[in-house]
Protein backbone atom coordinates (compact mmCIF):
# COMPACT_ATOMS: atom_id res chain seq x y z
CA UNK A 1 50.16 117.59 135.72
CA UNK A 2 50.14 115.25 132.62
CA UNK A 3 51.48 117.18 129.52
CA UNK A 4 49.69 116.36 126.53
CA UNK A 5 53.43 116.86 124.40
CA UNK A 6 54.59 114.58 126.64
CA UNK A 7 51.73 111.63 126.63
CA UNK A 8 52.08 111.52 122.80
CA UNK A 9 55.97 111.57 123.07
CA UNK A 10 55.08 108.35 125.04
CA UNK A 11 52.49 107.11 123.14
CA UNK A 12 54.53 107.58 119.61
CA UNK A 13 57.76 106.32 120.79
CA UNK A 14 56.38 102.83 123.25
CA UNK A 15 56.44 99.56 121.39
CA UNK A 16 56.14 97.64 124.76
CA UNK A 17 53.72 98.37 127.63
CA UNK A 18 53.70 95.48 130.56
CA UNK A 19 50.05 95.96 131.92
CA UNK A 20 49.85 95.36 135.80
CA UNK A 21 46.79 93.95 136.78
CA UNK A 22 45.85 93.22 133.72
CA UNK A 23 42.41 91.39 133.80
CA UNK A 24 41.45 88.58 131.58
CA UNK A 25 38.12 89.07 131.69
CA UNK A 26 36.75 90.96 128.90
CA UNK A 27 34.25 92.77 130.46
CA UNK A 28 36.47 94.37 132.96
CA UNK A 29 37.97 97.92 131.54
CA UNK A 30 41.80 97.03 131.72
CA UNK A 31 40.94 94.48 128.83
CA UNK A 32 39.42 96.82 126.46
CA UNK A 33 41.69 99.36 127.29
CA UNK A 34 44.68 96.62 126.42
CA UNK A 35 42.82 95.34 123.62
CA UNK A 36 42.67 98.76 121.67
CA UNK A 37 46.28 99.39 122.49
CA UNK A 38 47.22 95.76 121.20
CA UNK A 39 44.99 96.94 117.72
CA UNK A 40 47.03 99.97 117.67
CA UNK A 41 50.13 98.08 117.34
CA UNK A 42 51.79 97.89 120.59
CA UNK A 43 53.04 94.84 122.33
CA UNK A 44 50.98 93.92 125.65
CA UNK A 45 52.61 91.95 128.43
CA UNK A 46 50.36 91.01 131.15
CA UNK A 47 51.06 90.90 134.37
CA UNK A 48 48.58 88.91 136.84
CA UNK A 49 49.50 86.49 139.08
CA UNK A 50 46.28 84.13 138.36
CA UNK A 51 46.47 84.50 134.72
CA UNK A 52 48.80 82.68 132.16
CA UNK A 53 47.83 83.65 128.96
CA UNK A 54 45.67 87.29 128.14
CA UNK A 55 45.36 88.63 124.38
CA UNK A 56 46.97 85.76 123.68
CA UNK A 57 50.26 87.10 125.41
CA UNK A 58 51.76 85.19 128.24
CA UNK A 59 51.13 86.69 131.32
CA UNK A 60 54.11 86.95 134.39
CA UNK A 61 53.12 86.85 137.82
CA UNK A 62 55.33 90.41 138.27
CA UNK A 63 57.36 92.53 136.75
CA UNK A 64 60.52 91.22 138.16
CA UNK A 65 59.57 87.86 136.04
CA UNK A 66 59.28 89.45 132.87
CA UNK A 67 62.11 88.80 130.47
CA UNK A 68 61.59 91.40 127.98
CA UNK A 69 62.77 94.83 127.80
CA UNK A 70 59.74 96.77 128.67
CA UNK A 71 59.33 100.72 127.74
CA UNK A 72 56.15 101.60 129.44
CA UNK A 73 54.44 100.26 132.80
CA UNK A 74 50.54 100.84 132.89
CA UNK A 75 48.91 100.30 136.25
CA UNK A 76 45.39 99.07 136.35
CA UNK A 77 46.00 98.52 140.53
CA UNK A 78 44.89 99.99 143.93
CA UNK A 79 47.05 103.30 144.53
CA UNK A 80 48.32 101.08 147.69
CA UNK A 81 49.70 98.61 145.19
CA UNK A 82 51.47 101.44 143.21
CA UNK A 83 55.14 101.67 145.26
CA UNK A 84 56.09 98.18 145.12
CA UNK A 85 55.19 98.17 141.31
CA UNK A 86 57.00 101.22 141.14
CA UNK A 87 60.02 99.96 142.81
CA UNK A 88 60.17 97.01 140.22
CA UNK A 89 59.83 99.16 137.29
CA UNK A 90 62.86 101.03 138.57
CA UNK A 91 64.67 97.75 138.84
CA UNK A 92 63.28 96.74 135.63
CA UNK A 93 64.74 99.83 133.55
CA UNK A 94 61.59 101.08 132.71
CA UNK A 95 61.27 104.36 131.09
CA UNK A 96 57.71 105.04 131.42
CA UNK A 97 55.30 104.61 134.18
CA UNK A 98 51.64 104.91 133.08
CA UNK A 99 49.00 104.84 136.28
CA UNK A 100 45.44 104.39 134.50
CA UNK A 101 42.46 106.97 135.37
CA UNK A 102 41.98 107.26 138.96
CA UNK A 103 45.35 106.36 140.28
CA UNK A 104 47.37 108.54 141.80
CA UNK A 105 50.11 108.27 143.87
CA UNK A 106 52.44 111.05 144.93
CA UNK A 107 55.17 109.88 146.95
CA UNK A 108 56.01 106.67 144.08
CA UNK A 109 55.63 109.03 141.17
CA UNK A 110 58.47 111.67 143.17
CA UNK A 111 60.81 108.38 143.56
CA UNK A 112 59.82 107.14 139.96
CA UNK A 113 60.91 110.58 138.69
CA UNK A 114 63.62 110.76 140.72
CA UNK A 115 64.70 107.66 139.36
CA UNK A 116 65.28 108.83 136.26
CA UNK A 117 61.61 107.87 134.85
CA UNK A 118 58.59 109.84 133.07
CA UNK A 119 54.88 109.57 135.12
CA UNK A 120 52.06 109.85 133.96
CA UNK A 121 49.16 109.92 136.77
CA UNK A 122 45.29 109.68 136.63
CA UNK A 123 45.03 109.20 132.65
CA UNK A 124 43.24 106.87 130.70
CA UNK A 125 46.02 105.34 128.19
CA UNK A 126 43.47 104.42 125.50
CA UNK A 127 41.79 107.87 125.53
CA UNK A 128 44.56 109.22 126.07
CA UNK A 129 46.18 107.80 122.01
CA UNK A 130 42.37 108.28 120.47
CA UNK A 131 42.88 111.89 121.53
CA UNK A 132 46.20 112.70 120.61
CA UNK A 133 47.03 110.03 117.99
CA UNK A 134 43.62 108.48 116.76
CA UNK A 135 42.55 105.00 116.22
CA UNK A 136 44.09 103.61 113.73
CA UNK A 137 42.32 100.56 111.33
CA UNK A 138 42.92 97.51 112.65
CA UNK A 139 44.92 95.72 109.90
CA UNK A 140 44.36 91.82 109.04
């Protein structure tokens, strides 16, 4: 069960969230959802392997190729695709992992946790900040 003390623990103390599968199409969700979270002030690392640039970030193939320190993965990916991600975020040093609205996956949020990290399951990230946080203006 996602604590709302604990999603805005998250959400106030993240700088970096590496987005996996993020899509650089701007009609898909995991774009808007990215873009609103770039407004609010965070830094967005893509990760897609047939991307090289989204939000005007460079984008990594995986997580394993990312050289910053990362504090938050969100995962815009099949549940399927959520243990190997999981696995890397572990090797990664990862504090946070983040699985976007309608992913869920048990058995790599009990290692994730076990691991050492916080999970957050099933939850929309950008509702998620308007909700607890609110938007904030978008400064030029």
């Amino acid at each position: 069960m996602n604590s709302d003390n604990v999603m805005k623990e998250i959400l106030q103390s993240t700088r970096t969230i590496a987005s996996v599968g993020l899509s650089s199409n701007p009609e898909k969700e995991s774009y808007g959802i990215a873009s609103y979270l770039q407004q609010q002030g965070y830094r967005i690392i893509p990760v897609n392997p047939t991307a090289t640039e989204i939000l005007g970030e460079k984008a990594y193939p995986d997580l394993p190729s990312v050289p910053k320190k990362i504090d938050v993965v969100q995962i815009f990916r099949r549940p399927e695709d959520v243990p190997l991600i999981v696995d890397d975020a572990i090797k990664a040093g990862v504090k946070v992992i983040w699985m976007q609205e309608g992913i869920v996956h048990e058995e790599a949020a009990q290692k994730a946790r076990a691991a050492g990290l916080q999970v957050v399951m099933d939850a929309c990230m950008r509702s998620t900040h308007r909700r607890l946080i609110g938007a904030q203006p978008i400064k030029l």
